[in-house]
C-alpha atoms as a PDB file:
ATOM      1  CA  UNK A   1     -37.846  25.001   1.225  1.00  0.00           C
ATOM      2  CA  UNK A   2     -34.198  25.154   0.915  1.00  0.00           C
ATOM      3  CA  UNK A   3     -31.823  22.894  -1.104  1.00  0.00           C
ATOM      4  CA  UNK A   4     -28.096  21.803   0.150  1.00  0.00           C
ATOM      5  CA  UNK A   5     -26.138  20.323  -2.372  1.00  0.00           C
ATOM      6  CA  UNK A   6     -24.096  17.275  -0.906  1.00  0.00           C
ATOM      7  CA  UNK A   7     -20.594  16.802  -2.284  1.00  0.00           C
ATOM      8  CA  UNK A   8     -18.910  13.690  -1.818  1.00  0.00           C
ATOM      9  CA  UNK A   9     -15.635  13.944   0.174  1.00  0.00           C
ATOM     10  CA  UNK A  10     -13.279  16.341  -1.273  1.00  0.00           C
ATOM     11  CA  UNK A  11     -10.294  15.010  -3.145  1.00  0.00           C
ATOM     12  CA  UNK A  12      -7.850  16.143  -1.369  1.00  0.00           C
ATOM     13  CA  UNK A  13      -9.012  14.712   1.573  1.00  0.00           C
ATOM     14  CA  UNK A  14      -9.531  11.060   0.135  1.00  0.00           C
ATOM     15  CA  UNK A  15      -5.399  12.120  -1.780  1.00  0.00           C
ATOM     16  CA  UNK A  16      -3.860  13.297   1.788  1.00  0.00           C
ATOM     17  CA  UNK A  17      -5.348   9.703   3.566  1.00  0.00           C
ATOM     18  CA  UNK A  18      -3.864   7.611   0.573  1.00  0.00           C
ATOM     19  CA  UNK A  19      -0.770   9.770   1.088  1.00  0.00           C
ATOM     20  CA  UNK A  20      -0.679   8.758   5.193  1.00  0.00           C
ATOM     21  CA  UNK A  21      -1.540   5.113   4.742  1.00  0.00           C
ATOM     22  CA  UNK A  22       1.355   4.585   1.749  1.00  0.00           C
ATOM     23  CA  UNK A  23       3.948   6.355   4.145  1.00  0.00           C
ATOM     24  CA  UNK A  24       3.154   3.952   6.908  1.00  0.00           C
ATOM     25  CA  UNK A  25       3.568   1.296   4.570  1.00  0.00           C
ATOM     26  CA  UNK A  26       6.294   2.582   2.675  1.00  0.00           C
ATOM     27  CA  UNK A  27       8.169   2.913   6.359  1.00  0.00           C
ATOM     28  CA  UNK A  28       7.012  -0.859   7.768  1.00  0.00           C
ATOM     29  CA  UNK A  29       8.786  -1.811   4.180  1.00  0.00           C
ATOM     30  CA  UNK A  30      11.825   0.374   4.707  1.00  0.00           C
ATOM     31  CA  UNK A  31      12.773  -1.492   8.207  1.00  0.00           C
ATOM     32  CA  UNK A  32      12.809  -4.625   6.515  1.00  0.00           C
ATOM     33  CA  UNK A  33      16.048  -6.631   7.100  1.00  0.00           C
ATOM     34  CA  UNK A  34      14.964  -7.871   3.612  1.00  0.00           C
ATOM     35  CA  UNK A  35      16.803  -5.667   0.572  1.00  0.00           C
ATOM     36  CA  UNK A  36      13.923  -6.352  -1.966  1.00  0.00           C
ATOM     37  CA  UNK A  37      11.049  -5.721   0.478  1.00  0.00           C
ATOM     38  CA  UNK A  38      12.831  -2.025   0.339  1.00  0.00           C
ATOM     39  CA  UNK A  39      13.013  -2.042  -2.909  1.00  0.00           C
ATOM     40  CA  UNK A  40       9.000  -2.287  -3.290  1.00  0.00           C
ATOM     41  CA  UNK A  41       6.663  -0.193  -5.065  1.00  0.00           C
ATOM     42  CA  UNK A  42       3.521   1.096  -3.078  1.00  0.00           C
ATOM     43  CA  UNK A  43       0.681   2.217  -4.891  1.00  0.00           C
ATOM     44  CA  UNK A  44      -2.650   3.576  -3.049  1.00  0.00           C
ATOM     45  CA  UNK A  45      -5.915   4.908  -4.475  1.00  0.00           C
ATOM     46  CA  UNK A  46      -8.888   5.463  -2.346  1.00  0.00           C
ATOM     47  CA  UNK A  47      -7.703   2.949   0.425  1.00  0.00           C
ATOM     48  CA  UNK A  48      -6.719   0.247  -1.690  1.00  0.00           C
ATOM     49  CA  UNK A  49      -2.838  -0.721  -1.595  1.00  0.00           C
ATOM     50  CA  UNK A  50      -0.935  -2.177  -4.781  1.00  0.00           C
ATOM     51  CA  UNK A  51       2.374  -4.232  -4.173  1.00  0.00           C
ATOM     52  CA  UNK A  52       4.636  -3.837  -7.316  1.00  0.00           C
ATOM     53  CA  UNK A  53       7.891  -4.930  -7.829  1.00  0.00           C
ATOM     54  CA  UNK A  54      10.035  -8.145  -7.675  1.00  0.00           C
ATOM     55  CA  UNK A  55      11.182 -10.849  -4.874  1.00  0.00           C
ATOM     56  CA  UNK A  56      13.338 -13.286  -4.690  1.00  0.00           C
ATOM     57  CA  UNK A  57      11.133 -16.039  -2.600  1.00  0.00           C
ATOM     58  CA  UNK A  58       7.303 -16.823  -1.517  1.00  0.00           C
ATOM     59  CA  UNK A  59       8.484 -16.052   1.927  1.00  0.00           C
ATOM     60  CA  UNK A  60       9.658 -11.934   1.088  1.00  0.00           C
ATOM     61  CA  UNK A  61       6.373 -12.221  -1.068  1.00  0.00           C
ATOM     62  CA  UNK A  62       4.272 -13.086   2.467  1.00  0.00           C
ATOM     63  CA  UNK A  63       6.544 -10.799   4.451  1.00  0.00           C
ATOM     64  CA  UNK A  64       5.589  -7.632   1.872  1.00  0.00           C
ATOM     65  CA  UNK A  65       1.991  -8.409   2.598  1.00  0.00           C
ATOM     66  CA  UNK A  66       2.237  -8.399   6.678  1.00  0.00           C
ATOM     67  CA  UNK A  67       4.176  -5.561   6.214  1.00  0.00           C
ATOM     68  CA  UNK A  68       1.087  -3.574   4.473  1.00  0.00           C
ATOM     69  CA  UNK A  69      -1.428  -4.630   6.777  1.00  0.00           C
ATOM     70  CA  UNK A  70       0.607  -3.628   9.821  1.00  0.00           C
ATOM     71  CA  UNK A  71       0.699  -0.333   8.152  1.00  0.00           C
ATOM     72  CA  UNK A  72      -2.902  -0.407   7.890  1.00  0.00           C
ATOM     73  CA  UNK A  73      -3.664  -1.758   4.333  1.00  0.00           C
ATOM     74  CA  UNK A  74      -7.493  -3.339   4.758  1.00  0.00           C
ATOM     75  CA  UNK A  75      -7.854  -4.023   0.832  1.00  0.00           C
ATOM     76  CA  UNK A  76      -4.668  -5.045  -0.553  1.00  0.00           C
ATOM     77  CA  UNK A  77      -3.233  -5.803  -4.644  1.00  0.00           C
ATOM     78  CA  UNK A  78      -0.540  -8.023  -4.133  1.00  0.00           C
ATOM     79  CA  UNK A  79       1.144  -7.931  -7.850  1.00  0.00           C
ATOM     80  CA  UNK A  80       4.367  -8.744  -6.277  1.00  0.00           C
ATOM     81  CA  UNK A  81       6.366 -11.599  -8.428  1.00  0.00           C
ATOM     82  CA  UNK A  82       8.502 -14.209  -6.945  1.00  0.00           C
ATOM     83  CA  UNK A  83      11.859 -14.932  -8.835  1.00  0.00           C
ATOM     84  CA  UNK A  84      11.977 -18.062 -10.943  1.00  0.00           C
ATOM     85  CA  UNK A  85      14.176 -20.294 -10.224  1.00  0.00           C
END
């Protein structure tokens, strides 16, 4: 009887798909006609997207978050924070 130890998925597997799916985000964000939708921070680990940074209405705020899941975000952190005022 033989034995085959089964690894989960190696790292840099699960690192270079986080890598893909925050440049196709990052790049839906970069064609933006909105400045702070640029200006956004894009954070992925193991498939799940953070939004970071600052807008300066709901409506950017809603736009950031199309933007991610037309780049393929499935499970999404919105921390992005609307200006007061």
């Amino acid at each position: 009887m033989h034995f085959v130890m089964v690894s989960p998925c190696p790292e840099s597997i699960l690192l270079d798909s986080d890598r893909r799916l925050q440049c196709r985000i990052v790049t839906q964000l970069s064609q933006s006609h909105h400045q702070a939708l640029r200006k956004l921070a894009v954070e992925v680990h193991e498939g799940l997207v953070t939004l970071r940074g600052n807008v300066r209405w709901f409506y950017e705020r809603q736009l950031a978050i199309q933007h991610a899941q037309a780049g393929g975000a499935r499970e999404l952190i919105d921390a992005v924070e609307v200006a007061a005022g």
